[in-house]
C-alpha atoms as a PDB file:
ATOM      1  CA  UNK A   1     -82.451 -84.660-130.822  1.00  0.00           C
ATOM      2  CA  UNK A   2     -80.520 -84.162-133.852  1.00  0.00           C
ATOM      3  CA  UNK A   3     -77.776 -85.376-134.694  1.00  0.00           C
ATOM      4  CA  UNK A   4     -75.026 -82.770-134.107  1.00  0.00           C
ATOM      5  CA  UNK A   5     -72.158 -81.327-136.253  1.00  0.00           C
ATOM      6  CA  UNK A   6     -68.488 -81.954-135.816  1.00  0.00           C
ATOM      7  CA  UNK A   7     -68.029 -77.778-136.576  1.00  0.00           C
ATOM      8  CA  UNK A   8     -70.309 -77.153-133.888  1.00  0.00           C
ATOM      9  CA  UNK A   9     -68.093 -78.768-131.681  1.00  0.00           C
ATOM     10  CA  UNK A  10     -65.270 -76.824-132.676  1.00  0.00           C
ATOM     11  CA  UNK A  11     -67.108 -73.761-132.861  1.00  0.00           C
ATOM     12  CA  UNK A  12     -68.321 -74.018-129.088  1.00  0.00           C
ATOM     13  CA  UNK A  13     -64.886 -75.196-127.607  1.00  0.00           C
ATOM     14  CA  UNK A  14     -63.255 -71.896-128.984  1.00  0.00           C
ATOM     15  CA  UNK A  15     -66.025 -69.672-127.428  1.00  0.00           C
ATOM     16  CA  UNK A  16     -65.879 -71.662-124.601  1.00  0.00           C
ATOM     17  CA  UNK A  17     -61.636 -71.030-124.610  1.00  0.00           C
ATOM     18  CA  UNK A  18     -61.785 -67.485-125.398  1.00  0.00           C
ATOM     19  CA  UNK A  19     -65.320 -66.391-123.664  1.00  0.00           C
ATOM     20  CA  UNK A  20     -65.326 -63.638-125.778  1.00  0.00           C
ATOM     21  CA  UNK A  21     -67.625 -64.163-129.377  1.00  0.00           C
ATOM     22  CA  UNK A  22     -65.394 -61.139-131.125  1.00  0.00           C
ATOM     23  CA  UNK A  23     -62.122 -63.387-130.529  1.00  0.00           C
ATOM     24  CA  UNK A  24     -63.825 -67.017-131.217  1.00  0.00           C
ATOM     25  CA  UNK A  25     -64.886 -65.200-134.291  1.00  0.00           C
ATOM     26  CA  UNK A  26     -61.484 -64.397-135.276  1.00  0.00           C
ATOM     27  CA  UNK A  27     -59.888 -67.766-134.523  1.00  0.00           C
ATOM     28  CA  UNK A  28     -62.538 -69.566-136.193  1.00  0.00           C
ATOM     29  CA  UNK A  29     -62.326 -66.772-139.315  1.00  0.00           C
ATOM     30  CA  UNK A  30     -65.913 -66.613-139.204  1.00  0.00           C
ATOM     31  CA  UNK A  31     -68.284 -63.089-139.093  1.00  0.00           C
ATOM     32  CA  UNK A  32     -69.497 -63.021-135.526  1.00  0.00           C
ATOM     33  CA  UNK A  33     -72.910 -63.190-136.172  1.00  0.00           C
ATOM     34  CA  UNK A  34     -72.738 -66.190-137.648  1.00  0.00           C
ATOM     35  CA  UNK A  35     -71.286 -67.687-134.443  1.00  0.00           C
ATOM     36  CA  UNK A  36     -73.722 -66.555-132.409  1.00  0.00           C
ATOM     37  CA  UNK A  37     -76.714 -67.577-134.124  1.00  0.00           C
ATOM     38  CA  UNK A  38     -74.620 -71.077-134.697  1.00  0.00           C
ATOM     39  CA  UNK A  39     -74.466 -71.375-130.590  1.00  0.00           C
ATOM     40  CA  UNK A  40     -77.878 -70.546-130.214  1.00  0.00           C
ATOM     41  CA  UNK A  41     -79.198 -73.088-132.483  1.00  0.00           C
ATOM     42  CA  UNK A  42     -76.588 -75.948-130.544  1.00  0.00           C
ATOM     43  CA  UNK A  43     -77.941 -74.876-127.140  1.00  0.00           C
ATOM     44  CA  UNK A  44     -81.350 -74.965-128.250  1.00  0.00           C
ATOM     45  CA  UNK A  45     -80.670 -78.337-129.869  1.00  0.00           C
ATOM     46  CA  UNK A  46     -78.280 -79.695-126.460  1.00  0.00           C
ATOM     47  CA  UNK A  47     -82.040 -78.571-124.792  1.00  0.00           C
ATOM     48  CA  UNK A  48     -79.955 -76.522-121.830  1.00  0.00           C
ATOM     49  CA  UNK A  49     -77.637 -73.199-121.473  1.00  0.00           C
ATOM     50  CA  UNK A  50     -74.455 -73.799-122.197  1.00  0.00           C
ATOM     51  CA  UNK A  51     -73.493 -70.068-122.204  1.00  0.00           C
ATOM     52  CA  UNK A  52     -74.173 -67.509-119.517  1.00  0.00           C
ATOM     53  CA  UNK A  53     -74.134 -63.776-121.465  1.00  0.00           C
ATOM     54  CA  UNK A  54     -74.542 -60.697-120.039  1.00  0.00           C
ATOM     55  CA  UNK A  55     -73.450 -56.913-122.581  1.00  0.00           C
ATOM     56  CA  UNK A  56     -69.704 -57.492-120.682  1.00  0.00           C
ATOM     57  CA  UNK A  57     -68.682 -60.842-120.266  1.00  0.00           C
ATOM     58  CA  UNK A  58     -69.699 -65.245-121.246  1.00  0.00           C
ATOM     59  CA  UNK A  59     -69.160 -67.198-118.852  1.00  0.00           C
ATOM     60  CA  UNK A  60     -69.785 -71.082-118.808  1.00  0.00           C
ATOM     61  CA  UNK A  61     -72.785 -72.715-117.069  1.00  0.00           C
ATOM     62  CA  UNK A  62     -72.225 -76.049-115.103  1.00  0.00           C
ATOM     63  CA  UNK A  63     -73.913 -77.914-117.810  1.00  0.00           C
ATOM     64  CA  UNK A  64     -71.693 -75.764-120.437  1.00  0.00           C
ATOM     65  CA  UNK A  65     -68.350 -77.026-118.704  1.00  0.00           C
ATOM     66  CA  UNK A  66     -69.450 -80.508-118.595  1.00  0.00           C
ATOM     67  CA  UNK A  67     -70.393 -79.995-122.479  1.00  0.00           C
ATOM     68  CA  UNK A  68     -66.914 -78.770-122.890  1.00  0.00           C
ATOM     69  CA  UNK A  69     -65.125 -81.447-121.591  1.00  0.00           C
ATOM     70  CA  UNK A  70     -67.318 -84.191-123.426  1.00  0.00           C
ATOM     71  CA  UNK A  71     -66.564 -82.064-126.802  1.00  0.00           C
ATOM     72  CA  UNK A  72     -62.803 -82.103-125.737  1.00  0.00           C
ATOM     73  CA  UNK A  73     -62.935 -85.646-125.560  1.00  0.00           C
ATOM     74  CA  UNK A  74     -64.934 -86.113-128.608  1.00  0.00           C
ATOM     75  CA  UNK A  75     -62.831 -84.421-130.884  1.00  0.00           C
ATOM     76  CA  UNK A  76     -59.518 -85.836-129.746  1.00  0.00           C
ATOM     77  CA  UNK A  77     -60.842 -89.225-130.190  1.00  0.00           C
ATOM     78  CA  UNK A  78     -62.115 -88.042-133.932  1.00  0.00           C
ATOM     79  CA  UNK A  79     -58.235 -87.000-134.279  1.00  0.00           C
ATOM     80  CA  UNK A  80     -56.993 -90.050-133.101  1.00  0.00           C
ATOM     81  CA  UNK A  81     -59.426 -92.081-135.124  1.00  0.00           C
ATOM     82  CA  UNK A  82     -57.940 -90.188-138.653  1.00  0.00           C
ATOM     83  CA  UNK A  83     -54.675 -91.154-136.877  1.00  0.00           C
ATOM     84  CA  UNK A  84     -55.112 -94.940-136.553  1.00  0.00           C
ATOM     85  CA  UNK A  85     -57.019 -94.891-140.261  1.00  0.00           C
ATOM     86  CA  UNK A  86     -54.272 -93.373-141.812  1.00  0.00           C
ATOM     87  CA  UNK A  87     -51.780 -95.732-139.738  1.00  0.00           C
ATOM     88  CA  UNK A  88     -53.999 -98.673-140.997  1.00  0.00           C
ATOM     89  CA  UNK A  89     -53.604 -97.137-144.576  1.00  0.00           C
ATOM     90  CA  UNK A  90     -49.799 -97.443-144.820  1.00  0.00           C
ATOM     91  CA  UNK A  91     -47.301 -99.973-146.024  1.00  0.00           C
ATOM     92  CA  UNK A  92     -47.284-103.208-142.479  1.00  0.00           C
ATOM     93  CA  UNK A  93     -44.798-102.285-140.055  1.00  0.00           C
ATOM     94  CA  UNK A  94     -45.420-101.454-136.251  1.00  0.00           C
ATOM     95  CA  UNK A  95     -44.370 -98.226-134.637  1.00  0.00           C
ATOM     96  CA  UNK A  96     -42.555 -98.833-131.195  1.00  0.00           C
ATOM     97  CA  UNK A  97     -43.213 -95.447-128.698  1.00  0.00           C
ATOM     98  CA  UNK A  98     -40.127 -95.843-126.019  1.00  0.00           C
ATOM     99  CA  UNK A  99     -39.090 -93.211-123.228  1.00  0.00           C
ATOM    100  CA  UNK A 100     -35.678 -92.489-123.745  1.00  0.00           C
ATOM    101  CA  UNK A 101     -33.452 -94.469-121.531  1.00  0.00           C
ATOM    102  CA  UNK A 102     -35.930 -96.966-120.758  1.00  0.00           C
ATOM    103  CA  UNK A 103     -35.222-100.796-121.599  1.00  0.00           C
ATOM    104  CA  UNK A 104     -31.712-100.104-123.279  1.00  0.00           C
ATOM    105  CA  UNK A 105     -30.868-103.751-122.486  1.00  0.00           C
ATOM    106  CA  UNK A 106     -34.411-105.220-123.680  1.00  0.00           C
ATOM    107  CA  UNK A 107     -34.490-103.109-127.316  1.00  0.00           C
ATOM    108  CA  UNK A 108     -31.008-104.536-127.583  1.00  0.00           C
ATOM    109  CA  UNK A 109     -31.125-107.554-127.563  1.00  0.00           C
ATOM    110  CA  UNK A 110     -34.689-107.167-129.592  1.00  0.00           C
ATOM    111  CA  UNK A 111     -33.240-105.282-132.522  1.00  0.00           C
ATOM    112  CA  UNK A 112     -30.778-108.029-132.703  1.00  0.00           C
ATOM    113  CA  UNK A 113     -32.698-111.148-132.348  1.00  0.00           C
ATOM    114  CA  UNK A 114     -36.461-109.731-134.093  1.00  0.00           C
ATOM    115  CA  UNK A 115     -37.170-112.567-136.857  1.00  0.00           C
ATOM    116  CA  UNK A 116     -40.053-110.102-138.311  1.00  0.00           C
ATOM    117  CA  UNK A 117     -40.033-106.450-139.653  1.00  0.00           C
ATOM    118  CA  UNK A 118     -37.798-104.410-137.198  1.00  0.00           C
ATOM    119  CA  UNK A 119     -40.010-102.005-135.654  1.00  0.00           C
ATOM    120  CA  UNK A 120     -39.468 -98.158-135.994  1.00  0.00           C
ATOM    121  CA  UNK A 121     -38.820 -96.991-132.581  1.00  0.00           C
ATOM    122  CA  UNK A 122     -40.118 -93.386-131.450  1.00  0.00           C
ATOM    123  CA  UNK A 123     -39.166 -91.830-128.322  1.00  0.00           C
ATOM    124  CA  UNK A 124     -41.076 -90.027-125.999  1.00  0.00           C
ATOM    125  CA  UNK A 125     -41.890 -89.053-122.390  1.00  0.00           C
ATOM    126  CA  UNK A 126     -45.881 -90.296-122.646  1.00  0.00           C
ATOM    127  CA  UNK A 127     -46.000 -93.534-124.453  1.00  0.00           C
ATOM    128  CA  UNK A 128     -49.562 -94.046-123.637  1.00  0.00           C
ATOM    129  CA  UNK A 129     -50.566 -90.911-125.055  1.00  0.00           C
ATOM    130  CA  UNK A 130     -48.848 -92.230-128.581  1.00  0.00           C
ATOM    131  CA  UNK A 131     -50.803 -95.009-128.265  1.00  0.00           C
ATOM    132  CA  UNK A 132     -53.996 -93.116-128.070  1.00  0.00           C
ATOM    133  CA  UNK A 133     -53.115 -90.552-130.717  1.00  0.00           C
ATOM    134  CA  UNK A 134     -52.525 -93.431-133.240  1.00  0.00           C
ATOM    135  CA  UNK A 135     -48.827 -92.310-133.439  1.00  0.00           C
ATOM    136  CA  UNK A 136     -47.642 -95.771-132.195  1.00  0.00           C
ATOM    137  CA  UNK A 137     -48.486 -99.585-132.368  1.00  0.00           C
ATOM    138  CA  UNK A 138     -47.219-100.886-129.372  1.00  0.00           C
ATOM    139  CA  UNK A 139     -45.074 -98.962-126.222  1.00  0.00           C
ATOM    140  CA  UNK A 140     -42.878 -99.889-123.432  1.00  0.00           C
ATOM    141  CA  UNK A 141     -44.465 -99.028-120.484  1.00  0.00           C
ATOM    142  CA  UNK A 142     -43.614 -99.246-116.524  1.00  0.00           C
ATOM    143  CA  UNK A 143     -46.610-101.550-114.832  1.00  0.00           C
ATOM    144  CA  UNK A 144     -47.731 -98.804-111.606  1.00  0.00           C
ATOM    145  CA  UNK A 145     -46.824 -95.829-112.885  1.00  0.00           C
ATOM    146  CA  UNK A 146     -47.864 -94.945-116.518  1.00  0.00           C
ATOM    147  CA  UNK A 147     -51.557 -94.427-117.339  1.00  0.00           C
ATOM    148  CA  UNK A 148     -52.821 -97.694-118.383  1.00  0.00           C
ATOM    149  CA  UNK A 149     -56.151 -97.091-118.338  1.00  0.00           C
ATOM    150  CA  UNK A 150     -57.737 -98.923-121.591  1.00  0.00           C
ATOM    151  CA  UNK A 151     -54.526-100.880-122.228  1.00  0.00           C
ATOM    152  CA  UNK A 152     -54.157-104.401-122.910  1.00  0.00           C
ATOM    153  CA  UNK A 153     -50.122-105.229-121.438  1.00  0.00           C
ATOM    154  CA  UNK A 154     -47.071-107.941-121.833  1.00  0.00           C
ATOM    155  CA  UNK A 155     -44.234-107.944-118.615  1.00  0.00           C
ATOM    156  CA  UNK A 156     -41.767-108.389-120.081  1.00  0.00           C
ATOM    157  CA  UNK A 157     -38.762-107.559-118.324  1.00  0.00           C
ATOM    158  CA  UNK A 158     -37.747-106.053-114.648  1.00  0.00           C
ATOM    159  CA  UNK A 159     -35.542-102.892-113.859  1.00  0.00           C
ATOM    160  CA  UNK A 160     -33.859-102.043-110.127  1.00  0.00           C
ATOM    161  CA  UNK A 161     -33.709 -98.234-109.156  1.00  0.00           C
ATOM    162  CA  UNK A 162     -30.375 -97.074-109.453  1.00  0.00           C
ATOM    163  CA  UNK A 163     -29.031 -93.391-108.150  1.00  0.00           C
ATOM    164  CA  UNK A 164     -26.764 -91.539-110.937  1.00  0.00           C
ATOM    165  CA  UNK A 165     -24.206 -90.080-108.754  1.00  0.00           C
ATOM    166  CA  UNK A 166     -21.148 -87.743-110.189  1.00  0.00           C
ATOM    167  CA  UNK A 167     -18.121 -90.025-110.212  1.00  0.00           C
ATOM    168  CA  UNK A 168     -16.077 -88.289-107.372  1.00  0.00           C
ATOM    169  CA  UNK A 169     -19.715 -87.760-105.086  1.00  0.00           C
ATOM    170  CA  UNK A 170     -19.550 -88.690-101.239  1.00  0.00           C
ATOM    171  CA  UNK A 171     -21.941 -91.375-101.737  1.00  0.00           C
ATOM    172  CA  UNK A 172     -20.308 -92.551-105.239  1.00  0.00           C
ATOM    173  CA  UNK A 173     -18.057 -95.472-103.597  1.00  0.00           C
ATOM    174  CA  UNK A 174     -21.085 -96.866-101.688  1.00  0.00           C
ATOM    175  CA  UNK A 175     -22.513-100.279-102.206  1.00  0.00           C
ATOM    176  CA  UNK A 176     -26.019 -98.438-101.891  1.00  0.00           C
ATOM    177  CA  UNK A 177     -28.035 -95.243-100.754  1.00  0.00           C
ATOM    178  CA  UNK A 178     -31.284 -94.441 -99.185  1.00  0.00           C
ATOM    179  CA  UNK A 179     -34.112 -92.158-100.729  1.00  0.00           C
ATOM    180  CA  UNK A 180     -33.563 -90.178 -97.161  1.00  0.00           C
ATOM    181  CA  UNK A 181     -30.075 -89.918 -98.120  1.00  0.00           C
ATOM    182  CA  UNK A 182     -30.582 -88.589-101.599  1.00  0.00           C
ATOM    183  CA  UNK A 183     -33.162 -85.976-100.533  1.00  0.00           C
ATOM    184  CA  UNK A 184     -30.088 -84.719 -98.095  1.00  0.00           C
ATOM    185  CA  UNK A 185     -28.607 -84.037-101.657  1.00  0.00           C
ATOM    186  CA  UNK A 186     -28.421 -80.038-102.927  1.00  0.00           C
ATOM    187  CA  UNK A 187     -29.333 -81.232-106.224  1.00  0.00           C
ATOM    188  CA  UNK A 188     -31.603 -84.218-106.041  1.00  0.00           C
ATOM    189  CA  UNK A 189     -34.860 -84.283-107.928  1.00  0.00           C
ATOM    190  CA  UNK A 190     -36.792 -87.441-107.255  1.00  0.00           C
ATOM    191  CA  UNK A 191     -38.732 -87.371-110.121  1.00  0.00           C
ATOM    192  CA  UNK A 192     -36.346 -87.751-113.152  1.00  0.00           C
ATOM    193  CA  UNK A 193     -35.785 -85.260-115.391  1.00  0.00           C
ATOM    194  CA  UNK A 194     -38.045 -85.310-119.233  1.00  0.00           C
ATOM    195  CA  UNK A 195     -35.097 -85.348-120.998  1.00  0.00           C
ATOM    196  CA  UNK A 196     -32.813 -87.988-122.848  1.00  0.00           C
ATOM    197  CA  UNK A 197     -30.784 -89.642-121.345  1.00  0.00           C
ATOM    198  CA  UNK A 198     -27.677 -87.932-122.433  1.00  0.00           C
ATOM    199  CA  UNK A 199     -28.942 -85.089-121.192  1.00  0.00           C
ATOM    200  CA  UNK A 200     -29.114 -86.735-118.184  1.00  0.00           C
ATOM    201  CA  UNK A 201     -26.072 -87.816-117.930  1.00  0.00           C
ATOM    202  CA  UNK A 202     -24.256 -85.023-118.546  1.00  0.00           C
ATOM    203  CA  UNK A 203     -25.579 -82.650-115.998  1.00  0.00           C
ATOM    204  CA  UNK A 204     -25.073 -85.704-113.610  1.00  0.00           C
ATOM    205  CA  UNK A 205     -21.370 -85.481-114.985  1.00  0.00           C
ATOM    206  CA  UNK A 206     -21.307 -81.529-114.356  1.00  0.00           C
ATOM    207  CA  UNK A 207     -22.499 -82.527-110.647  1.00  0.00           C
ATOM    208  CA  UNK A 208     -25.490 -80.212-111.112  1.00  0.00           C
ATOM    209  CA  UNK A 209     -28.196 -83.426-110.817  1.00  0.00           C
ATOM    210  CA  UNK A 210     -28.664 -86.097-108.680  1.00  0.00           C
ATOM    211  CA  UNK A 211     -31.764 -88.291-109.536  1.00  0.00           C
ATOM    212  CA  UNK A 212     -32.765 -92.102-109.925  1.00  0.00           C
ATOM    213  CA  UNK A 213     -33.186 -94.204-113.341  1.00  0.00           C
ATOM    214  CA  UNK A 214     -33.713 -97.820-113.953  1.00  0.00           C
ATOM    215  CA  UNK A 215     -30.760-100.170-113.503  1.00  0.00           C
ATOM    216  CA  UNK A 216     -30.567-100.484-117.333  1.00  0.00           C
ATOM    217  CA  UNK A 217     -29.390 -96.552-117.871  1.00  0.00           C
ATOM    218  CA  UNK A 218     -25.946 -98.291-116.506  1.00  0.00           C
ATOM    219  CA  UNK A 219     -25.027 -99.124-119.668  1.00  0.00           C
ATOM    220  CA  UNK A 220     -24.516 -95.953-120.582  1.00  0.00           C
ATOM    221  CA  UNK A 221     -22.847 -94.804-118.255  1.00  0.00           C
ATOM    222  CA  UNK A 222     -19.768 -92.409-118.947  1.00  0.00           C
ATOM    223  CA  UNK A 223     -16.748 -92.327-117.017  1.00  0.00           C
ATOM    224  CA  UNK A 224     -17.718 -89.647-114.851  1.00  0.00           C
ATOM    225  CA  UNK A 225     -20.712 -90.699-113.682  1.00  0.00           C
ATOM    226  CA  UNK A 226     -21.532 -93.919-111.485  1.00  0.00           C
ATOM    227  CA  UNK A 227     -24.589 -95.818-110.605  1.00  0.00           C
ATOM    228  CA  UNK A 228     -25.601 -96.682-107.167  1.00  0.00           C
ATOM    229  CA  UNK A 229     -28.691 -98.926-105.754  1.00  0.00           C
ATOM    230  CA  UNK A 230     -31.292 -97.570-104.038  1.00  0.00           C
ATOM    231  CA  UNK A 231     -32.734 -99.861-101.419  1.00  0.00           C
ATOM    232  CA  UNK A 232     -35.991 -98.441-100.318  1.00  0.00           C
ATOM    233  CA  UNK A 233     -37.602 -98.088-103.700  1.00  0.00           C
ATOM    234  CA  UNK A 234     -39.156-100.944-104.902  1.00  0.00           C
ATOM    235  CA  UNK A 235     -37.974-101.952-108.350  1.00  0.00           C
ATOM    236  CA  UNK A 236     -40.572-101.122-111.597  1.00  0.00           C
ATOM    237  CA  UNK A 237     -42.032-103.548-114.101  1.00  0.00           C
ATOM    238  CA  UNK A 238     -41.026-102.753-117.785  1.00  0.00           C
ATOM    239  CA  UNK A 239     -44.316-103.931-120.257  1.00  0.00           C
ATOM    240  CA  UNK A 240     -45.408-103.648-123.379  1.00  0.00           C
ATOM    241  CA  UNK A 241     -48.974-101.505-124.147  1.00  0.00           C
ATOM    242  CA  UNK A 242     -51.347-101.487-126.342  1.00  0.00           C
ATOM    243  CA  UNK A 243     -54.910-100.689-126.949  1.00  0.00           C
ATOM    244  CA  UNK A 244     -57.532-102.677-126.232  1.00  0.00           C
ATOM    245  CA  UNK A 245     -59.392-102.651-129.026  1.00  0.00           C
ATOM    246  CA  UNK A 246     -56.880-102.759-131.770  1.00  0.00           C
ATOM    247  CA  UNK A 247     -55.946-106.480-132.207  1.00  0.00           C
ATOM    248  CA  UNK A 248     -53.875-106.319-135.000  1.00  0.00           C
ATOM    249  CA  UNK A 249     -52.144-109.806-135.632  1.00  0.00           C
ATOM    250  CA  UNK A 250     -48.703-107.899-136.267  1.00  0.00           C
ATOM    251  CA  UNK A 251     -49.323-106.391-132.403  1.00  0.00           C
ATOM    252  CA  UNK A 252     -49.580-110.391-130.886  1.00  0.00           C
ATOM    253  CA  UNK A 253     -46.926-111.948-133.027  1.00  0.00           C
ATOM    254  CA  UNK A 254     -44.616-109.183-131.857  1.00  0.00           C
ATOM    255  CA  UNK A 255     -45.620-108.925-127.987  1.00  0.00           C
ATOM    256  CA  UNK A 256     -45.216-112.974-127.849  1.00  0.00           C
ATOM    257  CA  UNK A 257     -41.732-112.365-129.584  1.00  0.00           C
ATOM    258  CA  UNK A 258     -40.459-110.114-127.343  1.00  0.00           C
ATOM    259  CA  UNK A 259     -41.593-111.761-124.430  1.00  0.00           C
ATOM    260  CA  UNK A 260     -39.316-114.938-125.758  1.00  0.00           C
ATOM    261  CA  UNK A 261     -36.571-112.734-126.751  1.00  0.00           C
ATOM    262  CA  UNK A 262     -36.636-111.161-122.912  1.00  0.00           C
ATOM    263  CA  UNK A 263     -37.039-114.907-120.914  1.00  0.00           C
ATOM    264  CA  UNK A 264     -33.740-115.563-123.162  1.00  0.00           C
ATOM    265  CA  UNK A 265     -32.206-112.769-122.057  1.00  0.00           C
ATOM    266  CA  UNK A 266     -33.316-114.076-118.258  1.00  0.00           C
ATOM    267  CA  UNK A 267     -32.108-117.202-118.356  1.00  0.00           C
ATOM    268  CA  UNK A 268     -29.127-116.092-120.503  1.00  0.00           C
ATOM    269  CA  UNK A 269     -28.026-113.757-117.863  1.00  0.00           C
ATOM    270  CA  UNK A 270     -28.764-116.424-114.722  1.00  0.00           C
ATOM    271  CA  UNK A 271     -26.616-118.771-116.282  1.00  0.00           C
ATOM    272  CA  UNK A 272     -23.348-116.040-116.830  1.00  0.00           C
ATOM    273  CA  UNK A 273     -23.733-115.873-113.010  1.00  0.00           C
END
């Protein structure tokens, strides 16, 4: 078979979104004709139907959805390739991806103590999907809950679940609370908000949320809001990610310093008790 064409890719993906030649046509600003003949030619070449056409409606085979999702894949990875070229292209320096509110303590104590180039830190609620756009180097990720598929990771720290509770709540004064109990709760989501942390806090503050964060949010507390343990959740894993197959030497030399800046930290902490 012949090699195919990145635009004939492209051009069967937005057939395939519209179903509708007239419309792909337009999107693609192409003469319709053209399209057509181009997605007859890539069937004939794929050697099955990808299309089903009738004089009202296209409709995708099973063989055409299957193509559609390969060609999904295909060209994000060609995207995320350019990406990580263009990355590689700039002046050294390693791009951090970090979900807000996540690690306060850790990128503390990193920005402080880093011997090499401080890293530029990016935040964002999907870390891993930095990672494989090429927008970041390295993320900080929590081990059993982020897609880690295809990622090489670093433990480096661990965080306790914690309950932000308005200030003057029932359950505020507690020594802890119970999932069950928060679920009692008018305005508990157990899921935490995509949102900053600020954000956050403030609606905590307002007494319109209820929800749980790592115990390292604490630091930022404000003075009408309060942070409680939760018992029955177990506590999460904070690591760094990156891909696989990228083994930059800047990547290593940074993952092996924060993993000495965070045992520091550790035994740092132990020895205040």
């Amino acid at each position: 078979m012949e090699l195919l064409e990145t635009r004939e890719l492209v051009y069967f993906v937005t057939v395939a979104e519209e179903l509708h030649f007239t419309r792909a046509a337009e999107r693609l600003s192409m003469a319709q004709p053209p399209l057509s003949r181009a997605i007859s030619r890539l069937e004939r070449r794929v050697g099955v139907a990808l299309l089903r056409r009738t004089s009202r409606s296209v409709e995708l085979t099973s063989a055409g959805l299957v193509f559609l999702a390969e060609c999904r894949r295909l060209l994000a990875g060609i995207d995320n390739a350019v990406r990580r070229t263009q990355r590689a292209g700039q002046p050294p320096g390693l791009i951090l991806a970090v979900r807000p509110g996540t690690g306060s303590r850790l990128l503390a104590r990193l920005l402080r103590s880093y011997d090499g180039a401080e890293p530029e830190i990016v935040f964002t609620h999907d870390q891993t999907k930095a990672l494989r756009e090429g927008t970041a180097d390295v993320a900080l990720v929590c081990l059993g809950s982020d897609d880690l598929t295809d990622l090489h990771t670093a433990p480096v720290a661990e965080e306790t679940p914690v309950a932000l509770l308005p200030r003057k709540h029932r359950l505020a004064s507690r020594e802890a609370v119970t999932v069950s109990e928060l679920r009692r709760e008018r305005f508990f989501q157990e899921q935490c908000p995509l949102m900053g942390l600020d954000e956050i806090l403030d609606r905590v503050a307002f007494g319109r949320l209820v929800t749980v964060v790592g115990s390292t949010a604490s630091e930022r507390l404000t003075d009408e809001v309060c942070a409680v343990p939760v018992t029955d959740l177990p506590g999460t894993t904070l690591a760094l990610g990156w891909l696989g197959h990228v083994a930059e030497p800047e990547i290593g030399a940074f993952v092996e310093a924060v993993q000495h800046i965070a045992a520091n930290g550790e035994r740092m902490v132990a020895t205040e008790v």
